[in-house]
Protein backbone atom coordinates (compact mmCIF):
# COMPACT_ATOMS: atom_id res chain seq x y z
CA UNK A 1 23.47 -11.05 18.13
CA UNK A 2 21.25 -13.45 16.55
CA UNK A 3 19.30 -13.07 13.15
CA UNK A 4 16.08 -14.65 11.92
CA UNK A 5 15.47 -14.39 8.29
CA UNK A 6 11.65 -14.84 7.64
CA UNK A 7 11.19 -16.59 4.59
CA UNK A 8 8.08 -18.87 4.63
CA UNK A 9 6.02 -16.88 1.80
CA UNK A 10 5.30 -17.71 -2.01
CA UNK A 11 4.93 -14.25 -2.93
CA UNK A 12 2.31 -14.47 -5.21
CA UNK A 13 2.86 -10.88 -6.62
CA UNK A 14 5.51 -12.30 -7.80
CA UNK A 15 4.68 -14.61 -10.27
CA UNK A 16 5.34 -16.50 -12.45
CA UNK A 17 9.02 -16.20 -10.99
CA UNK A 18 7.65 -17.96 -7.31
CA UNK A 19 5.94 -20.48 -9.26
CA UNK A 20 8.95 -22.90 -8.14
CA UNK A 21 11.07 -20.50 -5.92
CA UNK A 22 10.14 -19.29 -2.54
CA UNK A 23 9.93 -15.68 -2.67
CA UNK A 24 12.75 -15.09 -1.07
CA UNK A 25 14.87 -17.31 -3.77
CA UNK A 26 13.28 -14.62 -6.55
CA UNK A 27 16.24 -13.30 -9.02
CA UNK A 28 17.43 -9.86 -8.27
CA UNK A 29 20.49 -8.61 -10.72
CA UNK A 30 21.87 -12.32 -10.57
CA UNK A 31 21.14 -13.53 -7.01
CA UNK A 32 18.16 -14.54 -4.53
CA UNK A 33 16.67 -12.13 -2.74
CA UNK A 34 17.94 -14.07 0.22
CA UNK A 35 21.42 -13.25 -0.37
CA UNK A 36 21.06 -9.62 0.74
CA UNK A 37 20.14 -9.81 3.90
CA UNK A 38 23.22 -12.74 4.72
CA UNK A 39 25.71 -10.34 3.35
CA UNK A 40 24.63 -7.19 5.04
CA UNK A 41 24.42 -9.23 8.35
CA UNK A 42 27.66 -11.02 8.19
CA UNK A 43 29.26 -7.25 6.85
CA UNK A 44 27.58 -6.05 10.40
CA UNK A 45 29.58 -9.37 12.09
CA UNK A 46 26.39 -11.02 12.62
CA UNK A 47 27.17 -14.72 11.78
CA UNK A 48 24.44 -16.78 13.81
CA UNK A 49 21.75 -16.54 11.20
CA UNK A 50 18.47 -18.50 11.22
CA UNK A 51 16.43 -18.89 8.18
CA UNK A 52 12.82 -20.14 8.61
CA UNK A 53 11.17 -21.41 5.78
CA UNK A 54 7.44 -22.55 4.06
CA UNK A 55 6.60 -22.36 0.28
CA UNK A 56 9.38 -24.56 -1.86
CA UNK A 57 11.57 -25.31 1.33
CA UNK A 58 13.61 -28.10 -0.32
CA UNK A 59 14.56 -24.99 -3.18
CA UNK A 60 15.80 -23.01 0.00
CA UNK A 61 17.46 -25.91 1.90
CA UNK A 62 19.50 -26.26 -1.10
CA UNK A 63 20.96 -23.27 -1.23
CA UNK A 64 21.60 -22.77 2.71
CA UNK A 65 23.17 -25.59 2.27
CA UNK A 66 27.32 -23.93 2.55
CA UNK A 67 25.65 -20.80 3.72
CA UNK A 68 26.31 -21.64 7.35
CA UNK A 69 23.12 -21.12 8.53
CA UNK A 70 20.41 -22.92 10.61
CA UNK A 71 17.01 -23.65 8.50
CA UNK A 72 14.21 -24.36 10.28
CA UNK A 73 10.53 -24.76 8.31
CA UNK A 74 6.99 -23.50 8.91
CA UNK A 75 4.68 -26.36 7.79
CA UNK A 76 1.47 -24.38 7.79
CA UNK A 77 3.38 -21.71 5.35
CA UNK A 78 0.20 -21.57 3.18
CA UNK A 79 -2.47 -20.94 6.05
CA UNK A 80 -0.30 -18.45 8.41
CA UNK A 81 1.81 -15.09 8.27
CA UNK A 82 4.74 -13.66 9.68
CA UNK A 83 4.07 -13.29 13.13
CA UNK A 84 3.05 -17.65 13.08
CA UNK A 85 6.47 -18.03 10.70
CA UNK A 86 8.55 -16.16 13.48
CA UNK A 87 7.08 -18.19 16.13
CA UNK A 88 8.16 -21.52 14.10
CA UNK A 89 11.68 -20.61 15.33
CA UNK A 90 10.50 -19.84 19.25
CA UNK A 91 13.35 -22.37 20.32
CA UNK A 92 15.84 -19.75 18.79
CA UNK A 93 14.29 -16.60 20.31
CA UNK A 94 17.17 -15.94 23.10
CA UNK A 95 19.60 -13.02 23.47
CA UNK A 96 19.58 -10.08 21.07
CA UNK A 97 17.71 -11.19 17.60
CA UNK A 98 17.42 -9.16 14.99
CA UNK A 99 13.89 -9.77 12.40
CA UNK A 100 14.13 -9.60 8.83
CA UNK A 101 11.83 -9.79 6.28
CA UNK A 102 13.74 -11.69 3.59
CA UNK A 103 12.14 -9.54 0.64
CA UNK A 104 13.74 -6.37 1.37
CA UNK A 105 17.58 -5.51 0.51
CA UNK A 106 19.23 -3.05 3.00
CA UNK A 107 22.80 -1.40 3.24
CA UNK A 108 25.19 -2.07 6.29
CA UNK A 109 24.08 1.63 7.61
CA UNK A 110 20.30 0.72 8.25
CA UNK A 111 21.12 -2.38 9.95
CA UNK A 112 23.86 -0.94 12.10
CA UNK A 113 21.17 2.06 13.11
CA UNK A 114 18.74 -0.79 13.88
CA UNK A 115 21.92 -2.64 16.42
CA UNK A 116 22.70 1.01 17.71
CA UNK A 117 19.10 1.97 18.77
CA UNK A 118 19.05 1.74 22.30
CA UNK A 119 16.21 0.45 23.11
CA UNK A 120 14.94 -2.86 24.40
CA UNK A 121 12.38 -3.33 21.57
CA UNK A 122 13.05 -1.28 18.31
CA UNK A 123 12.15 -0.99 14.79
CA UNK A 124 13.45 0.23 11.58
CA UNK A 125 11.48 3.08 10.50
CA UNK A 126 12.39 5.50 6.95
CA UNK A 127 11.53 8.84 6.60
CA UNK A 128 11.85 9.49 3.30
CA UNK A 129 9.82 6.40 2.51
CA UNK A 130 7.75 9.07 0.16
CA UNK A 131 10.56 9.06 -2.39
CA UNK A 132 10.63 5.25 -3.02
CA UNK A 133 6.88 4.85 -2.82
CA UNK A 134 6.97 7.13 -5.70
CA UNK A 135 9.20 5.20 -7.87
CA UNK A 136 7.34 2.37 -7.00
CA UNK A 137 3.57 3.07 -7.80
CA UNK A 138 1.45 6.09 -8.82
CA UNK A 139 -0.36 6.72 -5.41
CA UNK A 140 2.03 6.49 -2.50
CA UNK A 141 -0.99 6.54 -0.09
CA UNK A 142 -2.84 3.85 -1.29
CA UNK A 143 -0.09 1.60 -0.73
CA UNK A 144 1.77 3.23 2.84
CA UNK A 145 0.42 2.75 6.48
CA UNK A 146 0.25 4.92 9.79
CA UNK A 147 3.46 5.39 11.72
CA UNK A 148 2.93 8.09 14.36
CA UNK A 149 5.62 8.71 16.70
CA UNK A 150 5.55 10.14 20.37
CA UNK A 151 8.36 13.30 21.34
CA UNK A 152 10.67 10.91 21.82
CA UNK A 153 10.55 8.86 19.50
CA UNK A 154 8.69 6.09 20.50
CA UNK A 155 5.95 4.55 17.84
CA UNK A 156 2.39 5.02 19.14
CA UNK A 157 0.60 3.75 15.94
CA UNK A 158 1.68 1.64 13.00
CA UNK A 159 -0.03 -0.43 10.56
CA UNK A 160 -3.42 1.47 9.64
CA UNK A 161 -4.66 2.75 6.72
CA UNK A 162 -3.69 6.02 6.92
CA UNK A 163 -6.43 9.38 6.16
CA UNK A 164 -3.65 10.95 4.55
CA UNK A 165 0.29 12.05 4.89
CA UNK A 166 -0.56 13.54 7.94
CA UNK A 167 -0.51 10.21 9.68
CA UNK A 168 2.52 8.90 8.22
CA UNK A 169 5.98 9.86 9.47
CA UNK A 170 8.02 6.52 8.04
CA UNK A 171 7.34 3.31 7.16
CA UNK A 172 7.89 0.41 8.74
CA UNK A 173 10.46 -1.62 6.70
CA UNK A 174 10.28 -5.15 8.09
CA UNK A 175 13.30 -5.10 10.25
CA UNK A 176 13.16 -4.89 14.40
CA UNK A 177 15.27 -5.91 17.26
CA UNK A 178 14.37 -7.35 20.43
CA UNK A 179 17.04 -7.64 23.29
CA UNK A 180 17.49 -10.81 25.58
CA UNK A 181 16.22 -8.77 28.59
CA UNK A 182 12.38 -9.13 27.12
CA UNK A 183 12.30 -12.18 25.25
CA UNK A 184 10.82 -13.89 27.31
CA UNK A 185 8.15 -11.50 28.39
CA UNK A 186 7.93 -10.89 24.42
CA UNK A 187 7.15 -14.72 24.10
CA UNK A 188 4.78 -15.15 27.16
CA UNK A 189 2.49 -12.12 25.60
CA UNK A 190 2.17 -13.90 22.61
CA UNK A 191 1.05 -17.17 24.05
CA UNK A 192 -1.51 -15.12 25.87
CA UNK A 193 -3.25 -13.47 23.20
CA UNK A 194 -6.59 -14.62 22.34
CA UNK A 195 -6.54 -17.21 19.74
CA UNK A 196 -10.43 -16.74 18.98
CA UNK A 197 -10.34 -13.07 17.52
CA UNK A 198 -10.01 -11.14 14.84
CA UNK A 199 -6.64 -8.47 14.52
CA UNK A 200 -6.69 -5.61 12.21
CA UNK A 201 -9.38 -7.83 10.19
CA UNK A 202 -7.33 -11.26 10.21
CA UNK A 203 -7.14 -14.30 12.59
CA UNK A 204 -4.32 -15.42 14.84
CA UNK A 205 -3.03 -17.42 12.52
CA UNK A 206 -2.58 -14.59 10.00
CA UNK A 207 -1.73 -11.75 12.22
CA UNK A 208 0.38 -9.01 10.69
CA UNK A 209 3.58 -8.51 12.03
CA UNK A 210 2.42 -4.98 12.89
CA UNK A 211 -0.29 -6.06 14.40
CA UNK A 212 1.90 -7.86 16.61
CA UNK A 213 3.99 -4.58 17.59
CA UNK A 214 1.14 -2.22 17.80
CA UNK A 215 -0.58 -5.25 20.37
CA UNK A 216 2.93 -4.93 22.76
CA UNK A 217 2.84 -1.42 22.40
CA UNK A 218 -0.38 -1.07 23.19
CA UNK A 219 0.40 -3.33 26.61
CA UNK A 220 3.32 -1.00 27.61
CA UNK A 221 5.74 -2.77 25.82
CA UNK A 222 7.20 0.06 23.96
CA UNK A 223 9.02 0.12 20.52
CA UNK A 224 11.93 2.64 19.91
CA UNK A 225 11.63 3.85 16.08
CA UNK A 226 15.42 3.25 14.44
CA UNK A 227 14.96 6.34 12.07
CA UNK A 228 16.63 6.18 8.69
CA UNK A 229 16.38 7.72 5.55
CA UNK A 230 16.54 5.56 2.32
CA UNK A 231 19.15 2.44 2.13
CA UNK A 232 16.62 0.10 1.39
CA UNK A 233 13.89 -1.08 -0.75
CA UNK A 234 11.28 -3.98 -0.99
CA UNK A 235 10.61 -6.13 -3.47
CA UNK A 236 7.51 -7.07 -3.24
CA UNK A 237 5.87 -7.24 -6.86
CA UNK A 238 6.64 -8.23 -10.40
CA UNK A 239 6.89 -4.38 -10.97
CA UNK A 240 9.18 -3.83 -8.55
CA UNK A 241 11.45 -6.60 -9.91
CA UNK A 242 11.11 -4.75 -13.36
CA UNK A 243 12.00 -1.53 -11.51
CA UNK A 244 15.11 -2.35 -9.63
CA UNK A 245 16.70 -4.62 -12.64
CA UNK A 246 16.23 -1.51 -15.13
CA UNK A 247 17.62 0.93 -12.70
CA UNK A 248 20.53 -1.09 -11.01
CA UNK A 249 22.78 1.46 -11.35
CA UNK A 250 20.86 3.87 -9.74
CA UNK A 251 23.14 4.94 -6.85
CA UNK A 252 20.81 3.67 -3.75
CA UNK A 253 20.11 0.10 -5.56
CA UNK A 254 24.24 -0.35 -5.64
CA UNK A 255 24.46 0.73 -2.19
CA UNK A 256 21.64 -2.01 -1.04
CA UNK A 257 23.59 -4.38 -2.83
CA UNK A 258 27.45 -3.57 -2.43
């Protein structure tokens, strides 16, 4: 299995630590964000990693540079999003790949339920994503987005501002796997999509990664939801940063980053 590490962004929330770091190269209790998600993969025996990168490449190259990994570099980093940055590494997308965001930290369990999931097309979803939100910010709500499930499991809607809780059972994390049986079929339906339109109120270039998954589900391309509960967390803000540093020993922080 085969992972790709999205790391083009700046993470301007971020700042002033991403003022001449990627975010993905942003401190956490000693080490880059980046680091996470290479140890929890290799601890899972995933060693053929892919890192694609964007906003202070040359700060990233440098330390991939013994990490045994292949980096490869979105050049339009500052006028795209994820799904564009994933696409930057199309030549790699064969056989089972796993997707990570590279500003989230999660333990060996949530990326062994995302391998287990048996599914051709499946996503990490959390179900007690209420707890962390809370930690995290005063309104939970303002902040989550839909994720509505079928009977068996199967997402129907993700990525919407949600009415209320009622329309939220998880959150998508930023981690999904796609087996080698659709890949290509994966890859042809994004070539097809209309370059000239507008998704969930941003242009091809900047389509959400959701977007993306919500667009093959909607095409019978369904996604399995890999359910967990807690073993992660995002960083995604300077308050988050402040959050996670005070609170490292807070016993789901030391299991992220074991």
């Amino acid at each position: 299995m085969k992972m790709i590490i999205l790391a083009a962004g700046q993470g301007t929330r971020l700042r002033p630590h991403t003022d001449s770091v990627p975010k993905c190269m942003v401190m956490l209790n000693g080490k880059p964000l980046i680091y996470y998600q290479l140890e929890t993969a290799r601890r899972v025996g995933i060693t053929d990693i892919v890192v694609v990168g964007g906003y202070k490449t040359e700060v990233l190259r440098e330390y991939l540079a013994d990490k045994n990994v292949r980096l490869l570099v979105n050049n339009a980093f500052s006028a795209t999003n994820m799904v564009s940055t994933l696409f930057c590494a199309e030549s790699e997308l064969n056989g089972d790949i796993i997707i990570s965001y590279s500003d989230i930290v999660y333990s060996t369990y949530v990326l062994r339920n995302l391998i287990n999931c048996n599914n051709a097309r499946s996503t990490v979803v959390d179900s007690s994503w209420r707890e962390l939100w809370s930690k995290r910010m005063e309104n939970p709500l303002g902040d989550a987005e839909t994720m509505k499930l079928d009977a068996n499991g199967f997402i129907t809607e993700l990525g919407k501002k949600p009415t209320g809780y009622h329309e939220i059972e998880g959150q998508y994390i930023g981690l999904t796997k796609i087996i080698g049986s659709v890949i290509d079929e994966t890859v042809r339906f994004y070539h097809q999509l209309d370059r000239n339109i507008f998704y969930d109120g941003k242009d091809f270039n900047n389509m959400y990664m959701t977007s993306f998954l919500q667009l093959m589900i909607n095409n019978h391309m369904p996604i399995k939801a890999a359910m967990i509960s807690g073993g992660w967390f995002e960083v995604d803000s300077n308050d988050d940063l402040d959050y996670y540093e005070t609170n490292f020993e807070n016993d789901l922080i030391q299991q992220c980053l074991l």
